[in-house]
Protein backbone atom coordinates (compact mmCIF):
# COMPACT_ATOMS: atom_id res chain seq x y z
CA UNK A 1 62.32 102.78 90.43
CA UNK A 2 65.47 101.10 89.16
CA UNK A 3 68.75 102.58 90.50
CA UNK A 4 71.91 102.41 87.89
CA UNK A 5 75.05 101.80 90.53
CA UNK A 6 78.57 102.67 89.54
CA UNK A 7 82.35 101.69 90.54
CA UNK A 8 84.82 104.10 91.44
CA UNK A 9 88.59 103.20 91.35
CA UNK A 10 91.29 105.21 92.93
CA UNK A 11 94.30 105.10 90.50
CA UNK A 12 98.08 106.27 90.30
CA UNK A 13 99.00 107.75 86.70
CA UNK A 14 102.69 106.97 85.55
CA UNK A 15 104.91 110.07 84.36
CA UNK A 16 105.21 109.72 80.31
CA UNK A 17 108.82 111.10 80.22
CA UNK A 18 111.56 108.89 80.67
CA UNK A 19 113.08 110.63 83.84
CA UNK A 20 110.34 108.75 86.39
CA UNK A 21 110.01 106.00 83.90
CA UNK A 22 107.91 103.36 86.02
CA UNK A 23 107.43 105.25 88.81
CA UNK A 24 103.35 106.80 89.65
CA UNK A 25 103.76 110.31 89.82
CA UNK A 26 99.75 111.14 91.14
CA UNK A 27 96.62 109.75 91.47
CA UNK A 28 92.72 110.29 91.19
CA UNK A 29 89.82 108.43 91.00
CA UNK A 30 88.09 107.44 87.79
CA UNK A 31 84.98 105.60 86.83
CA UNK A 32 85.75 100.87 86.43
CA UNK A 33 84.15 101.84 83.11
CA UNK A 34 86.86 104.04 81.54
CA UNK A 35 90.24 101.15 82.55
CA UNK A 36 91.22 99.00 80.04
CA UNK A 37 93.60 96.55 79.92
CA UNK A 38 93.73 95.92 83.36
CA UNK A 39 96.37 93.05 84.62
CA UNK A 40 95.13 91.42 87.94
CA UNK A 41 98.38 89.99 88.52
CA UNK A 42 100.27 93.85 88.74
CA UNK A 43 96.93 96.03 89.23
CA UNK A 44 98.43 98.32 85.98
CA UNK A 45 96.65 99.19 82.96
CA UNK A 46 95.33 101.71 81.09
CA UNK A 47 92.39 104.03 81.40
CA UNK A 48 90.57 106.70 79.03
CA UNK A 49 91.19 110.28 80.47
CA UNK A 50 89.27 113.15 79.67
CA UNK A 51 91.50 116.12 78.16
CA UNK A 52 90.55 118.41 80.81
CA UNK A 53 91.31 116.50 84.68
CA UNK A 54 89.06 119.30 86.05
CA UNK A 55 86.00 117.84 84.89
CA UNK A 56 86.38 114.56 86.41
CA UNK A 57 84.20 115.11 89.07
CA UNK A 58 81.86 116.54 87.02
CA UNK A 59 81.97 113.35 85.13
CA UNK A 60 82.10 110.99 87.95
CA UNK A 61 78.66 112.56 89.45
CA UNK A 62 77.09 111.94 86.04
CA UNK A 63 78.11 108.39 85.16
CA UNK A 64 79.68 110.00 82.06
CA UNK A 65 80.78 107.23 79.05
CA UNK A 66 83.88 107.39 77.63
CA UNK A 67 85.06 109.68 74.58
CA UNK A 68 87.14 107.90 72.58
CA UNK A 69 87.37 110.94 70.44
CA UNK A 70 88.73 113.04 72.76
CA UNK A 71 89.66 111.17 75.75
CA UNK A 72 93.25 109.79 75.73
CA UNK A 73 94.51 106.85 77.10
CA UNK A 74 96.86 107.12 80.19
CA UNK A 75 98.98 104.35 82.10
CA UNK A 76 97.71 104.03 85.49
CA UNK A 77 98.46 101.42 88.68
CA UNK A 78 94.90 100.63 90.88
CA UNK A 79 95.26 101.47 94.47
CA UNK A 80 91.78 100.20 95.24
CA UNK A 81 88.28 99.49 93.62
CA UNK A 82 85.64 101.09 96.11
CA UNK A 83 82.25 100.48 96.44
CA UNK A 84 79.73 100.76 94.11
CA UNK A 85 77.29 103.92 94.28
CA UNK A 86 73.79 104.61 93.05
CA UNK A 87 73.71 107.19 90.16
């Protein structure tokens, strides 16, 4: 039987108005797959988000892809990439 592993990364979300402009307001965990446009050099990006943060877990536990329909894209900082897990 061939296991499918997966990456979880815990990530800090940045505020969108311009009162904490910069500054991470909270953070989650989310999936390697969903981050784009990650920088190495300043561990910010972005990553795909689904519209409802209650689901996430959901998601995580199910390997879910990315919605591009109805997902949006959210500024984040990584904290840390943690090991990978079977699914």
């Amino acid at each position: 039987m061939c296991q499918i592993y997966f990456q979880v990364v815990v990530v800090e979300f940045f505020a969108s108005d311009s009162e904490s402009e910069g500054n991470p307001v909270t953070s989650d965990v989310c999936l390697s797959k969903w981050i784009i446009g990650y920088d190495p050099e300043t561990n910010e990006g972005e990553t795909w988000w689904p519209p409802k943060a209650a689901l996430v877990s959901r998601y995580l536990a199910k390997n879910k892809e990315v919605d591009r329909f109805t997902w949006k894209k959210e500024k984040i900082r990584i904290i840390r990439w943690c090991g990978k897990f079977p699914n």
